[in-house]
C-alpha atoms as a PDB file:
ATOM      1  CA  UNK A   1      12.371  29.472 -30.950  1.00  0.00           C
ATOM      2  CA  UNK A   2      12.527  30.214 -27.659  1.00  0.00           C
ATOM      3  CA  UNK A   3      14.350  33.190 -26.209  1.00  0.00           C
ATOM      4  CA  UNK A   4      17.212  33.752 -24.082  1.00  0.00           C
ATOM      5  CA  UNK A   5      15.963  35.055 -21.402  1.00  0.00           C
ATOM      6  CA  UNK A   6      13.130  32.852 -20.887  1.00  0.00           C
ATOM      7  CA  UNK A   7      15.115  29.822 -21.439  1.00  0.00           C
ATOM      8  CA  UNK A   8      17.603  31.495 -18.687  1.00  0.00           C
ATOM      9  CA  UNK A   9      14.696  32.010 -16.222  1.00  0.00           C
ATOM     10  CA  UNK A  10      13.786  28.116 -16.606  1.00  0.00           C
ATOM     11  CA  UNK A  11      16.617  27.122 -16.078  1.00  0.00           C
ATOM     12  CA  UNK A  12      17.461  28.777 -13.242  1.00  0.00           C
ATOM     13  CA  UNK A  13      14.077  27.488 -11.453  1.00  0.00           C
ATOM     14  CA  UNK A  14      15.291  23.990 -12.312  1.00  0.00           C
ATOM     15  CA  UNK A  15      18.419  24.385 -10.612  1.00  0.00           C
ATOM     16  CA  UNK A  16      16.867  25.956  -7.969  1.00  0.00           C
ATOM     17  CA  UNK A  17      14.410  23.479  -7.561  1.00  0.00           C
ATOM     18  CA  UNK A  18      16.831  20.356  -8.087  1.00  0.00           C
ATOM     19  CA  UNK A  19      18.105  20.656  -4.697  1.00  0.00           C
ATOM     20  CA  UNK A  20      14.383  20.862  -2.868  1.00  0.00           C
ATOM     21  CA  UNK A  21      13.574  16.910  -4.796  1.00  0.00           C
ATOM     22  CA  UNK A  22      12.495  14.421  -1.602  1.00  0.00           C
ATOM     23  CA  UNK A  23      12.517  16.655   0.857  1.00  0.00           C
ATOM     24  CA  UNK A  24       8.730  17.131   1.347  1.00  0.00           C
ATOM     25  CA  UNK A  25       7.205  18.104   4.445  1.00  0.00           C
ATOM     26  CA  UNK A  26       5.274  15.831   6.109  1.00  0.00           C
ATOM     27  CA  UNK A  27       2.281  17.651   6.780  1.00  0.00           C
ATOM     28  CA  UNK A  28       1.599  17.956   2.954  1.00  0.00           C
ATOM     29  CA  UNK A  29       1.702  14.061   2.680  1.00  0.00           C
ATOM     30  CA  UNK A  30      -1.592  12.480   3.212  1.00  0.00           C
ATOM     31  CA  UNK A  31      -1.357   9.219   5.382  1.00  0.00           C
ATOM     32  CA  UNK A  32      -3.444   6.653   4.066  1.00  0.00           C
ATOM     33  CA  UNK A  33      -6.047   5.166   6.554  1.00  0.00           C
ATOM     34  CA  UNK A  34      -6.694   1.727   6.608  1.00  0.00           C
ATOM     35  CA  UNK A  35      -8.596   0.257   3.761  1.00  0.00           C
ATOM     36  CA  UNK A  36      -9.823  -2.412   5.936  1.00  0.00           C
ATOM     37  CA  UNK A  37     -10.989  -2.125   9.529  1.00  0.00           C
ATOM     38  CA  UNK A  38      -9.665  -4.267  12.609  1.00  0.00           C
ATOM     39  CA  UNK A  39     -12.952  -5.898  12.870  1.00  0.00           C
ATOM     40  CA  UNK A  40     -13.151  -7.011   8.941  1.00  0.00           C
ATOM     41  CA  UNK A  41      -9.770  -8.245   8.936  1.00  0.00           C
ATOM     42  CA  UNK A  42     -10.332 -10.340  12.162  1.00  0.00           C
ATOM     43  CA  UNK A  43     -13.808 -11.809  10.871  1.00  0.00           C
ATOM     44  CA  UNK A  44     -11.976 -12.701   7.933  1.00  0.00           C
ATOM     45  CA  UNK A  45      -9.388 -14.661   9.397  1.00  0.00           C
ATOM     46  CA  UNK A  46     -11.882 -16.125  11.723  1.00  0.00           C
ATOM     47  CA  UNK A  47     -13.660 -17.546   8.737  1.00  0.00           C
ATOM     48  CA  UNK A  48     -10.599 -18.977   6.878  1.00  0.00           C
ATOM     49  CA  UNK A  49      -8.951 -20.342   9.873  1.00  0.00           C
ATOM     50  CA  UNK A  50     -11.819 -21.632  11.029  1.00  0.00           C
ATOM     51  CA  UNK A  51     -13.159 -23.236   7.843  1.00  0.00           C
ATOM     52  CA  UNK A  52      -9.686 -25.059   7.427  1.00  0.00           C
ATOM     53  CA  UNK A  53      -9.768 -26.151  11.287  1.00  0.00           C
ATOM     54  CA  UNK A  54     -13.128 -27.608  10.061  1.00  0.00           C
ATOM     55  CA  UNK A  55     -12.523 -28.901   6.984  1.00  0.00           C
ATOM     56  CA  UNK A  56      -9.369 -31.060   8.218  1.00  0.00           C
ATOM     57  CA  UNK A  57     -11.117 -32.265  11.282  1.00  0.00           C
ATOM     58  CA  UNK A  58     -13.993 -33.759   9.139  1.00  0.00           C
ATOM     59  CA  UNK A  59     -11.205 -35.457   6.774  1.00  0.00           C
ATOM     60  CA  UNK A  60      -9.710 -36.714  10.247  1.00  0.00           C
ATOM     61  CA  UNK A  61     -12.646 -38.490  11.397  1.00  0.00           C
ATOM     62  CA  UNK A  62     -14.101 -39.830   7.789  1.00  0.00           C
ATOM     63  CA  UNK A  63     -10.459 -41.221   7.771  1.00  0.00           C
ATOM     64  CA  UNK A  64     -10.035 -40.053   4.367  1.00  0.00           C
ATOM     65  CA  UNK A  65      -6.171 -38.807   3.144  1.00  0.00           C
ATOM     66  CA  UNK A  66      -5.898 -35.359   1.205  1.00  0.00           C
ATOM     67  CA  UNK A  67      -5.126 -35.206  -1.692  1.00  0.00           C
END
């Protein structure tokens, strides 16, 4: 079993302690850079858009219907 007085100091750094809960500074939390750059994201949605642009012009002129 524990004793007294160490349960009594625990608890009293728990109620201590209870009060402090979200309020973190913000230098201690670490802002995330981006995982992707500018330039990646851009190329990507270069490619996509530009594939579908391509893809649906081709179906327009063959005159075939999606699907």
């Amino acid at each position: 079993m524990t004793r007294k007085g160490s349960l009594k100091q625990k608890t009293e750094r728990f109620d201590t302690n209870i009060n402090k809960r979200g309020a973190v500074s913000k230098s201690s939390k670490k802002e995330k850079p981006f995982t992707v750059g500018p330039v990646v994201l851009a190329f990507f949605l270069f490619v996509v858009v530009g594939s579908s642009l391509l893809q649906i012009i081709r179906q327009a002129q063959s005159g075939q219907i999606m699907g």
